[in-house]
C-alpha atoms as a PDB file:
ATOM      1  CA  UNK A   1       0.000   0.000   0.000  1.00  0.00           C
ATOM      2  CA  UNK A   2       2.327   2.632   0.810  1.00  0.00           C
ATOM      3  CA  UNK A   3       4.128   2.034  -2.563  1.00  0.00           C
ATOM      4  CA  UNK A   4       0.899   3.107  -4.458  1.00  0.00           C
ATOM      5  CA  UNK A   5       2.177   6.941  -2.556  1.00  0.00           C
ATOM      6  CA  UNK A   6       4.494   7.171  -5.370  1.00  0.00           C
ATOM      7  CA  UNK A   7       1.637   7.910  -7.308  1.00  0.00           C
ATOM      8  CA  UNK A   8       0.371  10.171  -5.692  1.00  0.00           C
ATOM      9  CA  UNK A   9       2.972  12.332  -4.618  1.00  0.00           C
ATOM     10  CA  UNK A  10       5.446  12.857  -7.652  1.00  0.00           C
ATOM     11  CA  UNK A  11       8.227  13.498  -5.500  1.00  0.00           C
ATOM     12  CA  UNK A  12       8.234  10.938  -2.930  1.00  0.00           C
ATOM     13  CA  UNK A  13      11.335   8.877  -2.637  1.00  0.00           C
ATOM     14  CA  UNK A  14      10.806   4.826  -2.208  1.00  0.00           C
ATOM     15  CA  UNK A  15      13.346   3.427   0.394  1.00  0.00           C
ATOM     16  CA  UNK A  16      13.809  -0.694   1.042  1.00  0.00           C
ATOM     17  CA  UNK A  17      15.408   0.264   4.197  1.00  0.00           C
ATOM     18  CA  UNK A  18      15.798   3.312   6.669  1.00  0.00           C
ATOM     19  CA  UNK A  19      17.283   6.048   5.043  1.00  0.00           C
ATOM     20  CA  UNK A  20      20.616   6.690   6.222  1.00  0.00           C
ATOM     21  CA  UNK A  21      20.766  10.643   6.139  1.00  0.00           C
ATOM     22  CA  UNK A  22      17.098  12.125   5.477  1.00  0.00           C
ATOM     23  CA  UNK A  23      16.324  15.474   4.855  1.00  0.00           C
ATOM     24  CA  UNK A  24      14.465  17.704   7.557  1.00  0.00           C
ATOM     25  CA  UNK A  25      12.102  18.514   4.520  1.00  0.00           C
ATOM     26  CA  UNK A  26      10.913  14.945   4.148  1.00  0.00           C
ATOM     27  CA  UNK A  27       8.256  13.010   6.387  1.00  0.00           C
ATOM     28  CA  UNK A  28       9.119   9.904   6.630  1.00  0.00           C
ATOM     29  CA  UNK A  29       6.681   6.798   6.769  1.00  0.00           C
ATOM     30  CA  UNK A  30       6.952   3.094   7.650  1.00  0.00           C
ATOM     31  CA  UNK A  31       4.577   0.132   6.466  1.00  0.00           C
ATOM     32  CA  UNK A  32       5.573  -2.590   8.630  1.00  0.00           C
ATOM     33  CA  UNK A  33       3.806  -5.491   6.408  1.00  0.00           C
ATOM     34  CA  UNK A  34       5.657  -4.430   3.829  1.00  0.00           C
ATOM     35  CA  UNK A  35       8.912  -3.002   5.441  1.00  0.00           C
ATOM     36  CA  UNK A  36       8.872  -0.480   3.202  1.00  0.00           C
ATOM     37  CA  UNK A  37      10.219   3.184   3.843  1.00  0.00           C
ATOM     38  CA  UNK A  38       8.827   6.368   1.316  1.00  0.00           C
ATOM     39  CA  UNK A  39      10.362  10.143   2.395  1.00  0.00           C
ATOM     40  CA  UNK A  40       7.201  12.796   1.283  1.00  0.00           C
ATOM     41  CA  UNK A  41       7.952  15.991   0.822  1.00  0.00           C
ATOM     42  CA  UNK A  42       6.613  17.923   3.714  1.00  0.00           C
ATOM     43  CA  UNK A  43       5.723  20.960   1.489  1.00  0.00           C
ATOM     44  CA  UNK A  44       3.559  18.378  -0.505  1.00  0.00           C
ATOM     45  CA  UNK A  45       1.015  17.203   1.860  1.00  0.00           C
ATOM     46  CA  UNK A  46      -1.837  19.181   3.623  1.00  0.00           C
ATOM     47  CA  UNK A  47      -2.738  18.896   7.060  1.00  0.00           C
ATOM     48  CA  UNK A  48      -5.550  16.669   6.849  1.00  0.00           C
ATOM     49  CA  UNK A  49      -3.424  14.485   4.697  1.00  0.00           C
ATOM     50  CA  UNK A  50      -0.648  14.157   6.995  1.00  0.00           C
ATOM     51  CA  UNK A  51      -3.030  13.083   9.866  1.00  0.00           C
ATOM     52  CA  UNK A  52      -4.061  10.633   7.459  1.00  0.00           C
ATOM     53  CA  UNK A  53      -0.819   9.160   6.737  1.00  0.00           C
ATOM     54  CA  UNK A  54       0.136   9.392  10.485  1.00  0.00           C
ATOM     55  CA  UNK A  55      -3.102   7.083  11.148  1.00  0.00           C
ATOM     56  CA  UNK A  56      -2.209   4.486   8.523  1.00  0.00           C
ATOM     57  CA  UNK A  57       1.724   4.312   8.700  1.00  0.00           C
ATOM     58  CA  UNK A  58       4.283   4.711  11.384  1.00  0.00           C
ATOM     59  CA  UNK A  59       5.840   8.299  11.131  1.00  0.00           C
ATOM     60  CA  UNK A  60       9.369   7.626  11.851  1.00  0.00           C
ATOM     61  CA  UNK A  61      11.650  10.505  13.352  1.00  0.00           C
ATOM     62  CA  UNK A  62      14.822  11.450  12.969  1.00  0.00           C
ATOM     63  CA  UNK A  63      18.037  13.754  14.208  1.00  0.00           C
ATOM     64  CA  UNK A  64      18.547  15.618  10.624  1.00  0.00           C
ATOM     65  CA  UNK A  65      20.835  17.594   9.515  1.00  0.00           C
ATOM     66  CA  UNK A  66      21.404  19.641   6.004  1.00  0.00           C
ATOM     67  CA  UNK A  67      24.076  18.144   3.462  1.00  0.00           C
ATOM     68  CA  UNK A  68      26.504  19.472   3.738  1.00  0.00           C
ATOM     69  CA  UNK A  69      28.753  17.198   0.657  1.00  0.00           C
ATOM     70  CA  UNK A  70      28.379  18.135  -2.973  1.00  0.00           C
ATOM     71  CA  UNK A  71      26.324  15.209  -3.539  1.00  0.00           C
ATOM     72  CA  UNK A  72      23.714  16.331  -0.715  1.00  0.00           C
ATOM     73  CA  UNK A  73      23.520  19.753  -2.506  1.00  0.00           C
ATOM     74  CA  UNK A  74      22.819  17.774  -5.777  1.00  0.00           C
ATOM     75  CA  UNK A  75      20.276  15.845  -3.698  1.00  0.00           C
ATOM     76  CA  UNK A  76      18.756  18.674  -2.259  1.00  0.00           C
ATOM     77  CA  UNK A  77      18.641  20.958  -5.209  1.00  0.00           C
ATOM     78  CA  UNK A  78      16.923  17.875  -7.482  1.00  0.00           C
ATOM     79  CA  UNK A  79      14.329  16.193  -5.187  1.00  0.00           C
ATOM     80  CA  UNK A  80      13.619  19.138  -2.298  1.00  0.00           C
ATOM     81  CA  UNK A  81      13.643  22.485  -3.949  1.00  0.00           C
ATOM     82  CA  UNK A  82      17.104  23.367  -2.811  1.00  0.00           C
ATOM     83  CA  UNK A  83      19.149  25.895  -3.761  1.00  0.00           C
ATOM     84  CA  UNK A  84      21.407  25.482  -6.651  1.00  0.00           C
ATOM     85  CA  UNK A  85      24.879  23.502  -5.627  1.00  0.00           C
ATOM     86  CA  UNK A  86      26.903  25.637  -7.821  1.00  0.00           C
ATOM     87  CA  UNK A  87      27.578  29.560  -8.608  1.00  0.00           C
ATOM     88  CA  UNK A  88      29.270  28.406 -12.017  1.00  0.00           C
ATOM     89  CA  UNK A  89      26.596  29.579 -14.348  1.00  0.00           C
ATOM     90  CA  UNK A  90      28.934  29.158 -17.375  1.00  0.00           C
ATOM     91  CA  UNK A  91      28.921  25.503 -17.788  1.00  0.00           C
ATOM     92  CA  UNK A  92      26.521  22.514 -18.486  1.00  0.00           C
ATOM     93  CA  UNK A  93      25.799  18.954 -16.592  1.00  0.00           C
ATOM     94  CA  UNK A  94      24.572  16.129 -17.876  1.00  0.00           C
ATOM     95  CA  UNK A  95      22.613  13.298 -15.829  1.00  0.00           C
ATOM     96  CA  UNK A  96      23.490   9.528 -16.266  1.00  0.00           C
ATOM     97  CA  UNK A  97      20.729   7.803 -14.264  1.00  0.00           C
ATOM     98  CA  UNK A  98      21.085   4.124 -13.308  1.00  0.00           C
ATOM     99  CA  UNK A  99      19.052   1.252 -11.889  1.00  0.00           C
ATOM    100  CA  UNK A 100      20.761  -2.136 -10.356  1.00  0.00           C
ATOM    101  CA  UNK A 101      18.741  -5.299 -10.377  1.00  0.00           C
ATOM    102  CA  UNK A 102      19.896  -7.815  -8.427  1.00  0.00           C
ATOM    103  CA  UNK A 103      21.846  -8.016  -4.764  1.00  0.00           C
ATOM    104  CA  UNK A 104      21.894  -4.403  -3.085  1.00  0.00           C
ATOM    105  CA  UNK A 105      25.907  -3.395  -4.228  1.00  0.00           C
ATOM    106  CA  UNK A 106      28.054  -2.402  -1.863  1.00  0.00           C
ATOM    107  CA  UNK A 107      27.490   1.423  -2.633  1.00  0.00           C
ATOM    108  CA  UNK A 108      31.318   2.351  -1.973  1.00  0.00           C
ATOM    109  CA  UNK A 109      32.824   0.002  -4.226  1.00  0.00           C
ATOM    110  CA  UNK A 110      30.169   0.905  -6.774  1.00  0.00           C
ATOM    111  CA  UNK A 111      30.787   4.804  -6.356  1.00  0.00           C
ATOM    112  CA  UNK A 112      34.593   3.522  -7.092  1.00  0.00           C
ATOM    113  CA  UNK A 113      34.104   1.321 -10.149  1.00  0.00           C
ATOM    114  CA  UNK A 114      31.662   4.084 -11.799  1.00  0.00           C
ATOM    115  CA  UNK A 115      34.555   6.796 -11.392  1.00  0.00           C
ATOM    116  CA  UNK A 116      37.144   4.251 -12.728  1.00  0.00           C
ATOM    117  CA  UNK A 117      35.016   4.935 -16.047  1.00  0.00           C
ATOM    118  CA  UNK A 118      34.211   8.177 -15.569  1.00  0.00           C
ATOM    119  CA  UNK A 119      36.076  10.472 -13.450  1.00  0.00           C
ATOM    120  CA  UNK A 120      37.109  11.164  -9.937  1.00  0.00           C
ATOM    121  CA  UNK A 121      35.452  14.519 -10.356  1.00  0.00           C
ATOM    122  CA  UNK A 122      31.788  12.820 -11.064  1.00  0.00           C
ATOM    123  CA  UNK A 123      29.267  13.167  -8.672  1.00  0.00           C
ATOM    124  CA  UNK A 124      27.278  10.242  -7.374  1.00  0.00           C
ATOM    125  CA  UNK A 125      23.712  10.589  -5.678  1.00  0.00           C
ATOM    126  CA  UNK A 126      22.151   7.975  -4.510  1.00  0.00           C
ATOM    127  CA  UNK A 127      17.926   8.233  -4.617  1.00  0.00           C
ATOM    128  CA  UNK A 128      17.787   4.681  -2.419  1.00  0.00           C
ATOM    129  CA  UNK A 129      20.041   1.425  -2.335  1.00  0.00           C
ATOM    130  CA  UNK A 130      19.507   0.324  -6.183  1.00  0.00           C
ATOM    131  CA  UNK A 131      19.247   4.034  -7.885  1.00  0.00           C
ATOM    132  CA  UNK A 132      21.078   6.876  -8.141  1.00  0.00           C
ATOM    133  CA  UNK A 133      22.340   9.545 -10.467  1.00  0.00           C
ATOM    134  CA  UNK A 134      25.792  10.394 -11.642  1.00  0.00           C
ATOM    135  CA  UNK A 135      26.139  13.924 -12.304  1.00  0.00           C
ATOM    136  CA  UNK A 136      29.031  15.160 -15.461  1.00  0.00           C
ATOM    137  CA  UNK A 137      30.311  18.678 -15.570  1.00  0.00           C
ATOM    138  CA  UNK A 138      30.787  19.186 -19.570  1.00  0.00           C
ATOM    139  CA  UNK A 139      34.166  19.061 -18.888  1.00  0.00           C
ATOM    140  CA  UNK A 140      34.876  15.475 -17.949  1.00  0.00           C
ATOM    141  CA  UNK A 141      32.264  14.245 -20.417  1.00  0.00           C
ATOM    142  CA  UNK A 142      33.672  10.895 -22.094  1.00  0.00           C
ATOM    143  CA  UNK A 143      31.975   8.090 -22.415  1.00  0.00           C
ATOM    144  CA  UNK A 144      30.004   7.285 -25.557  1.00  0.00           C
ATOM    145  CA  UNK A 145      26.770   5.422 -25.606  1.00  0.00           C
ATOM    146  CA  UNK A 146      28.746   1.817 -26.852  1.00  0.00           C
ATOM    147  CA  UNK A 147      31.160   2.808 -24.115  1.00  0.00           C
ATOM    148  CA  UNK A 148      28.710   3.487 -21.563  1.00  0.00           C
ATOM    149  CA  UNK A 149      26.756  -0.349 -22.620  1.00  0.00           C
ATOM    150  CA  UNK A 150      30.679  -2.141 -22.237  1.00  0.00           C
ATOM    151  CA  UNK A 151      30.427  -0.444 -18.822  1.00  0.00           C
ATOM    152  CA  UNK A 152      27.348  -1.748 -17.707  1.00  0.00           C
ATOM    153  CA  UNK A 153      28.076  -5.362 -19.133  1.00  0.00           C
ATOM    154  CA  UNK A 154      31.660  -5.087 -17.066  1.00  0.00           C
ATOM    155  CA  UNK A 155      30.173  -4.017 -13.630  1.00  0.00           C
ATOM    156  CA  UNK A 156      27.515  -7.222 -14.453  1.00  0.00           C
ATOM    157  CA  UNK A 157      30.306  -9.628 -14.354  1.00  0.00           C
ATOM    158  CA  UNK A 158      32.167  -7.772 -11.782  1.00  0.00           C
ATOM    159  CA  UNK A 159      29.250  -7.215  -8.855  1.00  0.00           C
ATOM    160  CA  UNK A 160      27.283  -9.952 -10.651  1.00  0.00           C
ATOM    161  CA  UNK A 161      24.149  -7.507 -10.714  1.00  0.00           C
ATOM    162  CA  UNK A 162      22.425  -5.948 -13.759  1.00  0.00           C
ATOM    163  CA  UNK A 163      22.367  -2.739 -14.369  1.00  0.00           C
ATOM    164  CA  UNK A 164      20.343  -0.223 -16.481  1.00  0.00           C
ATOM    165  CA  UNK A 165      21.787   3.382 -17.531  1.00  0.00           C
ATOM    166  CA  UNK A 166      19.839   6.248 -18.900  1.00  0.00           C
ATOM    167  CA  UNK A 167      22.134   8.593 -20.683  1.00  0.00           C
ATOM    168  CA  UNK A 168      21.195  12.545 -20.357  1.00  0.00           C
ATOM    169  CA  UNK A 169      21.636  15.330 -22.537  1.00  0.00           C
ATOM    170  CA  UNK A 170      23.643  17.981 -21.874  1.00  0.00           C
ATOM    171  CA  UNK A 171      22.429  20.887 -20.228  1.00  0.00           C
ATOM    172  CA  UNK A 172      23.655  24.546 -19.250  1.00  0.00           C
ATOM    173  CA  UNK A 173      23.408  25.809 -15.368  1.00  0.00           C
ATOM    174  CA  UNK A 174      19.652  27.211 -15.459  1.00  0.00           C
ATOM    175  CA  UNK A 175      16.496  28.009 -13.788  1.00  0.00           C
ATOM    176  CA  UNK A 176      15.338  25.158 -16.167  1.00  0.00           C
ATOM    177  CA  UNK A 177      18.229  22.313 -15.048  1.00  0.00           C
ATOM    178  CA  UNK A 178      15.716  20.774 -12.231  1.00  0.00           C
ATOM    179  CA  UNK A 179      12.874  20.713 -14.437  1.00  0.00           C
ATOM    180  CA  UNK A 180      15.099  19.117 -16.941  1.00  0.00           C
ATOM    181  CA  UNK A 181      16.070  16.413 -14.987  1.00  0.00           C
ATOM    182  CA  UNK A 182      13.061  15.611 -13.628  1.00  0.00           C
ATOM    183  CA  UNK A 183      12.113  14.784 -17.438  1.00  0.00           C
ATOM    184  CA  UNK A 184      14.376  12.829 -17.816  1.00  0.00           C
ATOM    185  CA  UNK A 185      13.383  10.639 -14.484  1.00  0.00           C
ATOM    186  CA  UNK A 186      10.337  10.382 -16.063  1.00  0.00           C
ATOM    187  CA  UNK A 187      11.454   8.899 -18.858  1.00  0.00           C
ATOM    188  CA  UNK A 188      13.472   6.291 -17.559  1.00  0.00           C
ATOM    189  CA  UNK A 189      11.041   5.685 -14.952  1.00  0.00           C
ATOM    190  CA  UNK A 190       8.833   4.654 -17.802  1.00  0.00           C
ATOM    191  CA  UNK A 191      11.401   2.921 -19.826  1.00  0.00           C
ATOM    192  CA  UNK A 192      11.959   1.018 -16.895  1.00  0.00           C
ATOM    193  CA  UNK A 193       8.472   0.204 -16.517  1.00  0.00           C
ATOM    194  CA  UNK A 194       7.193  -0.863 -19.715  1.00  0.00           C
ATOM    195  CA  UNK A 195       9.919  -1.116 -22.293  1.00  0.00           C
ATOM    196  CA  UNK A 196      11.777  -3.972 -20.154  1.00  0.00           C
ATOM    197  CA  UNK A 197      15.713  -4.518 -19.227  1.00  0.00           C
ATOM    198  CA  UNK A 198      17.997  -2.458 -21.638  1.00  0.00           C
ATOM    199  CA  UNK A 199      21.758  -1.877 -20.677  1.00  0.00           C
ATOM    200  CA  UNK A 200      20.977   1.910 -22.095  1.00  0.00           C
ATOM    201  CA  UNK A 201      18.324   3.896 -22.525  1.00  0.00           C
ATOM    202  CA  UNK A 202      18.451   7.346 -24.113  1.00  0.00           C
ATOM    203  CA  UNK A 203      15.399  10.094 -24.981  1.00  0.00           C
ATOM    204  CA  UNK A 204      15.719   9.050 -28.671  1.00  0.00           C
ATOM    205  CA  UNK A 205      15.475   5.419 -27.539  1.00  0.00           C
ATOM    206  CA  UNK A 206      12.175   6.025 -24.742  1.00  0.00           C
ATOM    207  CA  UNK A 207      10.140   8.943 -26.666  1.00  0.00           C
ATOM    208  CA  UNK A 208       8.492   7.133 -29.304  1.00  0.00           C
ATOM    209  CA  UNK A 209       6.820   4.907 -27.232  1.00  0.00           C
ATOM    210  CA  UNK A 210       6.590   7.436 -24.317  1.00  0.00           C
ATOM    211  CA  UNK A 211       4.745   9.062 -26.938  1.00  0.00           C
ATOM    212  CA  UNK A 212       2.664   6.398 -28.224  1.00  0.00           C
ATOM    213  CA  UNK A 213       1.740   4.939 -24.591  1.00  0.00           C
ATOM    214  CA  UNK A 214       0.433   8.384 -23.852  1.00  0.00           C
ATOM    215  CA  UNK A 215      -1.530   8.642 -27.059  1.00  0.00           C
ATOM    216  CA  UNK A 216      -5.432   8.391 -27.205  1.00  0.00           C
ATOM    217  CA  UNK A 217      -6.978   5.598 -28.788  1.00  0.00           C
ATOM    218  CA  UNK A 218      -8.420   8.317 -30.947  1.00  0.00           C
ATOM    219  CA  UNK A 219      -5.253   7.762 -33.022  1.00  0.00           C
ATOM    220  CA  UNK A 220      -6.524   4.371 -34.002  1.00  0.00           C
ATOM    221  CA  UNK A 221      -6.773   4.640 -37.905  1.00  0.00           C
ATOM    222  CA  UNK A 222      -7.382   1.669 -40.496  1.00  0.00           C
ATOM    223  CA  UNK A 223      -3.573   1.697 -41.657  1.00  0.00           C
ATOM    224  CA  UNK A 224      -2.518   0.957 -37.503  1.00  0.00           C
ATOM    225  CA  UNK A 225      -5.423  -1.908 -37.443  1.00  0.00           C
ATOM    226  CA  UNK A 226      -4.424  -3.634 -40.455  1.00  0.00           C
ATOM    227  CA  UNK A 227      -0.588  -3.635 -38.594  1.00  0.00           C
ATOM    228  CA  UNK A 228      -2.447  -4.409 -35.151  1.00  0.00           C
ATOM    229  CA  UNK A 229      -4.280  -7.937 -36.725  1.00  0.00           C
ATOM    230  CA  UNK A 230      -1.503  -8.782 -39.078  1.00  0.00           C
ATOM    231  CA  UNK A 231       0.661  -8.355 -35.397  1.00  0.00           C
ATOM    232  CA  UNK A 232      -2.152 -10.519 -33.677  1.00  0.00           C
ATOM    233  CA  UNK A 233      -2.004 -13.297 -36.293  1.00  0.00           C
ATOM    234  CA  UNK A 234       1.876 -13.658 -36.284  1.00  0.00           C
ATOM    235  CA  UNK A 235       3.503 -13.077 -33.615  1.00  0.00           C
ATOM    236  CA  UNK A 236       7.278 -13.822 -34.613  1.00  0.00           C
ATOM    237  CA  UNK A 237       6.683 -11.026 -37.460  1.00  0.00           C
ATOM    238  CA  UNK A 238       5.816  -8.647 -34.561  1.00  0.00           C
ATOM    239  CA  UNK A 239       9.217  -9.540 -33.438  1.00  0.00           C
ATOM    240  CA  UNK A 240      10.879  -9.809 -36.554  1.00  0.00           C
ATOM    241  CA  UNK A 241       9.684  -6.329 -37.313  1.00  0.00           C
ATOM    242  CA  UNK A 242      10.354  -4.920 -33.938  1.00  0.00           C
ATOM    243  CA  UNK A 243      14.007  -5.368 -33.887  1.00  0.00           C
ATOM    244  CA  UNK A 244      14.835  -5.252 -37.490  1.00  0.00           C
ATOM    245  CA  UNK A 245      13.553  -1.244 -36.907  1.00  0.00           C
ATOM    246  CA  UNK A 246      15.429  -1.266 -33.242  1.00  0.00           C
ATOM    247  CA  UNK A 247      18.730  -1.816 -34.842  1.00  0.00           C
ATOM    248  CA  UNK A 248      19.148   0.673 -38.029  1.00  0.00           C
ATOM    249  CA  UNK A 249      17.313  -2.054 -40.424  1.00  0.00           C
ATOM    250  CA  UNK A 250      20.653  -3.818 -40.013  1.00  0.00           C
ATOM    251  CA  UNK A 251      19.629  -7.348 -41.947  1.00  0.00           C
ATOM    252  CA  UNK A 252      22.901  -8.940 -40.273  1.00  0.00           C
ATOM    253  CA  UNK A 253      22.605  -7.698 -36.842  1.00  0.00           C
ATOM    254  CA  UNK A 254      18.994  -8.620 -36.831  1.00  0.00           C
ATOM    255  CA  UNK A 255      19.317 -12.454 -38.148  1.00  0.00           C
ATOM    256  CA  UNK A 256      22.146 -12.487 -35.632  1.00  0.00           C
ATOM    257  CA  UNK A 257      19.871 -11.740 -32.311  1.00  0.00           C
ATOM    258  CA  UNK A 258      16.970 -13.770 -34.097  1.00  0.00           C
ATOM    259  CA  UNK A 259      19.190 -17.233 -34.509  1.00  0.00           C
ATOM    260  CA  UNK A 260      17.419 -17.004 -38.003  1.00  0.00           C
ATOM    261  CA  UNK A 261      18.941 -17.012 -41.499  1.00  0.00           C
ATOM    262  CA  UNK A 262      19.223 -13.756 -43.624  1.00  0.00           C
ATOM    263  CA  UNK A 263      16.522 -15.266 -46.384  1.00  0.00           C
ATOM    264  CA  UNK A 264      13.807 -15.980 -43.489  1.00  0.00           C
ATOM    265  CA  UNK A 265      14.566 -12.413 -42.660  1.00  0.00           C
ATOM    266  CA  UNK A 266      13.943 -10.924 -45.653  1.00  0.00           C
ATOM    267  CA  UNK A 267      11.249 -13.653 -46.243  1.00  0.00           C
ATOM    268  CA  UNK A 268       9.256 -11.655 -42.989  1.00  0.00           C
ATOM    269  CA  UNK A 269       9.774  -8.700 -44.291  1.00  0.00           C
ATOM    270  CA  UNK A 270       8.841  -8.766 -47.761  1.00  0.00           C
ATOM    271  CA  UNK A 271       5.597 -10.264 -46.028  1.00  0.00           C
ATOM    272  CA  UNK A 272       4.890  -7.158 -44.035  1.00  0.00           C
ATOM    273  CA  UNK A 273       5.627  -4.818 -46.712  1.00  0.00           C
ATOM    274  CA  UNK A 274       2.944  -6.702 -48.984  1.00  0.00           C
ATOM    275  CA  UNK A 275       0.220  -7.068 -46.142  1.00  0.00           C
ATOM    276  CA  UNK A 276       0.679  -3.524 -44.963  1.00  0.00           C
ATOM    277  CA  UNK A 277       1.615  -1.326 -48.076  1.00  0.00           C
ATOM    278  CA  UNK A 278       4.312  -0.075 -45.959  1.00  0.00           C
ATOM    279  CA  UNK A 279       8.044   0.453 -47.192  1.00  0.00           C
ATOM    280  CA  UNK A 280      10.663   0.275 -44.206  1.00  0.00           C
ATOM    281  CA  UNK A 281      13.605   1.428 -46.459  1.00  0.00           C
ATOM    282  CA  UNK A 282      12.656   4.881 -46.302  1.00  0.00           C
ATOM    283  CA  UNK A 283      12.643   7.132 -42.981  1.00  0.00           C
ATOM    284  CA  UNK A 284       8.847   8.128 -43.040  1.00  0.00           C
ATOM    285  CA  UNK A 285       7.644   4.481 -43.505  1.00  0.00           C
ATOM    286  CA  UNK A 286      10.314   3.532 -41.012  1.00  0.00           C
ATOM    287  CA  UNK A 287       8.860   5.768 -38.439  1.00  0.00           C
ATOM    288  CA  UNK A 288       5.390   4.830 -38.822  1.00  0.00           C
ATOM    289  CA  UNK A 289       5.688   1.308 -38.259  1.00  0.00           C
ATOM    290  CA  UNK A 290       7.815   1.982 -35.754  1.00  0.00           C
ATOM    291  CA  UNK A 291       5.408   3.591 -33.820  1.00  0.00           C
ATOM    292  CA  UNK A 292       2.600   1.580 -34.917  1.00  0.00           C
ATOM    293  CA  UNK A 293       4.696  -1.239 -32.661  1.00  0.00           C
ATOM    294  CA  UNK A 294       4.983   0.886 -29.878  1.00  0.00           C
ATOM    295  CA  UNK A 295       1.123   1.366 -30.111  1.00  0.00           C
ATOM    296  CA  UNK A 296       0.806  -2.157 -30.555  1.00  0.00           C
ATOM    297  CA  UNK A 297       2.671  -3.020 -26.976  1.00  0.00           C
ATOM    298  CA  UNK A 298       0.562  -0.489 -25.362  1.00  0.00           C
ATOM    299  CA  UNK A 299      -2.685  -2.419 -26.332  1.00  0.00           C
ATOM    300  CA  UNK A 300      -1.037  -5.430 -25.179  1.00  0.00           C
ATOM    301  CA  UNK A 301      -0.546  -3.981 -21.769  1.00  0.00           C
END
């Protein structure tokens, strides 16, 4: 129950144990059937509400005090409304967020391995045990997205957890840089959600079918049914079709993750296009299937 809080109050914070330094601007509440934790922003709920919560949960108290580390400034400045962490209005940040599955790491050794990719100079915040947020000045920017996937598949074999990145875009030192952020949770907080395990996620990666999930069914046209029960009826052309679009309309690469030949590729393919009408060589018919799929997992949901 108190997980379904997250939905309710955007800027709650979901802990699986007691949170080691909380802010004097959270309330913090307890479900002991679940032995869950969730911090609430205190500027977020009315009075009524917090007698509410204080009748159904265990409000749990603590001796707080403000961050006083770079990465509580982050923290603060991100999640409670804090003032901005810098005075450097002259350069840009961007945010690489990232989600373990798997045993809870030890977070120090973690912090360590991240910063033998990146840099010493990173900054780490940590939103509970499993998720945090390393923050990039523009100026130690380095890794590339193939670079960033080799660095999740190493720290797999090395902590022997999985682990999911979202890489950010680069943005200046605003009034905007919060706002931007919080986007950008969104988004992988969806990704995460409904698109399923990915090493790396990206907003080019997430937006079509952020965009497509939050669609109305209005869209529904007799071009995106034809796909839908053509979809329904074969399922492994779904797939086919999927991931042939998911990686550049790369025949080799495709076959490859498929364990099937290049001819039954094109065999699929050819298929669609003549059930359809619907080229995939050029961008604009690329596109439209490609969203049409992302519709298509939506109604499957």
């Amino acid at each position: 129950m108190l997980r379904k809080l997250l939905t309710i109050y955007e800027d709650a914070v979901l802990f699986s144990e007691p949170p080691v330094k909380p802010s004097e601007q959270f309330y913090i509440f307890y479900d002991k059937n679940e032995n869950d934790w969730v911090g609430i922003p205190k500027s977020s709920i009315s009075d009524k509400e917090f007698t509410l919560l204080k009748t159904l949960y265990e409000l749990k108290e603590f001796q707080t005090s403000s961050y006083s580390t770079v990465a509580g400034q982050w923290q603060e400045y991100l999640f409670l409304n804090g003032p901005s962490p810098t005075n450097n209005n002259n350069t840009s940040y961007r945010f690489i967020q990232f989600q373990i599955y798997g045993n809870e790491p030890d977070q120090i050794e973690l912090e360590s391995a991240f910063k033998g990719f990146f840099s010493d100079e990173v900054i780490i915040v940590w939103e509970n045990r499993n998720k945090g947020i390393i923050i990039e000045e523009k100026k130690q920017i380095s890794l590339s997205e193939d670079e960033l996937v080799t660095a999740s598949e190493t720290l797999e074999s090395d902590f022997f957890v999985k682990i999911s990145f979202f890489l950010g875009k680069l943005y200046s030192m605003s009034e905007q840089l919060r706002d931007n952020y919080q986007q950008e949770r969104n988004y992988f907080t969806f990704a995460l959600a409904i698109l399923g395990f990915s090493n790396l996620y990206t907003f080019e990666r997430v937006f079509p079918a952020y965009l497509a999930y939050h669609s109305s069914s209005d869209l529904m046209t007799p071009e995106l049914k034809k796909m839908f029960d053509l979809f329904e009826q074969d399922p492994d052309l779904f797939s086919t079709i999927l991931i042939f679009l998911e990686n550049n309309l790369n025949s080799s690469l495709t076959a490859k993750k498929l364990y099937i030949h290049r001819n039954t590729l094109q065999y699929r393919i050819d298929k669609f296009v003549e059930r359809t009408g619907i080229g995939l060589k050029d961008f604009y018919g690329a596109f439209t299937v490609f969203f049409a799929c992302q519709m298509y997992i939506k109604q499957q949901k």
